[in-house]
Protein backbone atom coordinates (compact mmCIF):
# COMPACT_ATOMS: atom_id res chain seq x y z
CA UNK A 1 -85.08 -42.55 29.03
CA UNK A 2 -88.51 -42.53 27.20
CA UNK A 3 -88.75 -42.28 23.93
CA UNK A 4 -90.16 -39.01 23.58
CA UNK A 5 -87.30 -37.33 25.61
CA UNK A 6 -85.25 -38.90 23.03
CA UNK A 7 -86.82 -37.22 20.46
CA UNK A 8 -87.14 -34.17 21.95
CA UNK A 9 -83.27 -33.94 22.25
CA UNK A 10 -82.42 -34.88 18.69
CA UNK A 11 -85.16 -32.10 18.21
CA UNK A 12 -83.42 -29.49 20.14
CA UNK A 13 -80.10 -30.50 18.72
CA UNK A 14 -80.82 -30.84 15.39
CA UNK A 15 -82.20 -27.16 15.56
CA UNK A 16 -79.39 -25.66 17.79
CA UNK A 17 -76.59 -26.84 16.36
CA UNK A 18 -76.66 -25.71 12.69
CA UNK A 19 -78.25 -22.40 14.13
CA UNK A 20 -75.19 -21.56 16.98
CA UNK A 21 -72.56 -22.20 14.11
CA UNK A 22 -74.20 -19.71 11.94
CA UNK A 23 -74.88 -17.23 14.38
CA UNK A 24 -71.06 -17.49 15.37
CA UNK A 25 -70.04 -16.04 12.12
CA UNK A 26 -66.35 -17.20 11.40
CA UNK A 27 -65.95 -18.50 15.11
CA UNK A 28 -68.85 -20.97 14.31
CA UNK A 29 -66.84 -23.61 13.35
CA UNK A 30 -64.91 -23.84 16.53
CA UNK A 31 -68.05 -24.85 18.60
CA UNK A 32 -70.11 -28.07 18.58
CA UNK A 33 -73.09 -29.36 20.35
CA UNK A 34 -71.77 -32.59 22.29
CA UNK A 35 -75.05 -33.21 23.90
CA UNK A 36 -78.24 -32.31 24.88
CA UNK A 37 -80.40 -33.77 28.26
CA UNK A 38 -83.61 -32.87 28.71
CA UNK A 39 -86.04 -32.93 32.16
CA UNK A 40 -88.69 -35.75 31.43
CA UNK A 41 -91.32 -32.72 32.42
CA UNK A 42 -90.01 -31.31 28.52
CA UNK A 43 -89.55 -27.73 30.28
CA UNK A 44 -85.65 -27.97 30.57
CA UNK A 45 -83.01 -28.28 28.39
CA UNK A 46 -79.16 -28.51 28.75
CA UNK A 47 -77.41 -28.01 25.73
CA UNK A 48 -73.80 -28.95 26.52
CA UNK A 49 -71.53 -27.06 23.99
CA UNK A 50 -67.55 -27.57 23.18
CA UNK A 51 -64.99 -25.71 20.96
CA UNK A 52 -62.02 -26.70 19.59
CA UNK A 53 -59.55 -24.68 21.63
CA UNK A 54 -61.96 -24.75 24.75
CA UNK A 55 -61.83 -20.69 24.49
CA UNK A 56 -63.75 -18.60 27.10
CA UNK A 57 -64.41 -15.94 25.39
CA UNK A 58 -65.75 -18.06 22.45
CA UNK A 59 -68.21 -19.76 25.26
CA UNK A 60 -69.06 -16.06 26.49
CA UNK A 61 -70.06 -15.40 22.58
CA UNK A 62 -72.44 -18.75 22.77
CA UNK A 63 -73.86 -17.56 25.87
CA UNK A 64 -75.16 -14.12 23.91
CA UNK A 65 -76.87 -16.51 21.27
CA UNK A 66 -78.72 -17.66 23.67
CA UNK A 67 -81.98 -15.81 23.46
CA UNK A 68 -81.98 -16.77 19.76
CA UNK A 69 -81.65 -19.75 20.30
CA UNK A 70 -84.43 -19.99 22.48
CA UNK A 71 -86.49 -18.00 19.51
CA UNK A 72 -85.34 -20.70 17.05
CA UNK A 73 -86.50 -23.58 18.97
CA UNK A 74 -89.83 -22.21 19.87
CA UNK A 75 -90.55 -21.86 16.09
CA UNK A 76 -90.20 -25.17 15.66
CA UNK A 77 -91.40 -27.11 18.27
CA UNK A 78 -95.05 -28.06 18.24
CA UNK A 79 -95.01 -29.69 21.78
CA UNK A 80 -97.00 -28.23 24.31
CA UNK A 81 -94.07 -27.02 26.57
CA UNK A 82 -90.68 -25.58 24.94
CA UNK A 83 -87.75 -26.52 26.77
CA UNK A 84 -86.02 -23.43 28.18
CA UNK A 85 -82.27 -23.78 26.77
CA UNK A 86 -79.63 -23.45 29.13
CA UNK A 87 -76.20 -23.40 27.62
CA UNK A 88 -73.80 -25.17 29.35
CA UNK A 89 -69.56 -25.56 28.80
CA UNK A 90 -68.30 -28.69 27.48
CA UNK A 91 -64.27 -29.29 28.80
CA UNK A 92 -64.39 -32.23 27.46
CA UNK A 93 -61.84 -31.61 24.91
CA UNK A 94 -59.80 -30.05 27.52
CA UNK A 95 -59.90 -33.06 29.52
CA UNK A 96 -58.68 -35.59 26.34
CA UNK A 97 -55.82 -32.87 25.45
CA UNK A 98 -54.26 -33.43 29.28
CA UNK A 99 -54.60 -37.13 29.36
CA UNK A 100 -53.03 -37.19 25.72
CA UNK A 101 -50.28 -34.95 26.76
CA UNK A 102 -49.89 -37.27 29.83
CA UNK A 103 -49.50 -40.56 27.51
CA UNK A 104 -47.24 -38.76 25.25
CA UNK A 105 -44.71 -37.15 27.80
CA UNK A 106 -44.27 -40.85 28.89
């Protein structure tokens, strides 16, 4: 990865992230930002996004933000291209809960 990917994706997620948990309102604190990849043309970004209880409906909330999200980043970026933010679900957590359960029931 180049360099200036890199930077573009702390960019994006140092933007995003403060801005999704506030625009959640009291459910903010159950989502994060786990990552962020972005298309070396700089027009794409995935925005991979977890909560704590791995929630649909909470994801189906981020998904709304969406759009002002997109506003957000524009404002800040002074690249020529914005990425276009595409929200994506994180099950990660999920995924750790099982194989925990699995090492435990052991």
């Amino acid at each position: 990865m180049s360099q200036r990917i890199a930077k573009v994706e702390s960019l994006v997620r140092q933007t995003v992230a403060p801005l999704l948990v506030e625009l959640m309102g009291k459910e903010g604190a159950l989502v994060t930002v786990t990552a962020v990849d972005v298309s070396p043309d700089l027009r794409h970004s995935s925005v991979w996004v977890g909560s704590v209880n791995d929630d649909e409906a909470v994801f189906e909330r981020v998904l709304e933000q969406r759009p002002e999200l997109q506003r957000q980043l524009a404002s800040v970026m002074t690249t020529k291209f914005v990425p276009k933010i595409s929200l994506r679900h994180d099950a990660g957590g999920r995924y750790a809960d099982h194989i925990n359960r699995l090492l435990h029931d052991n």
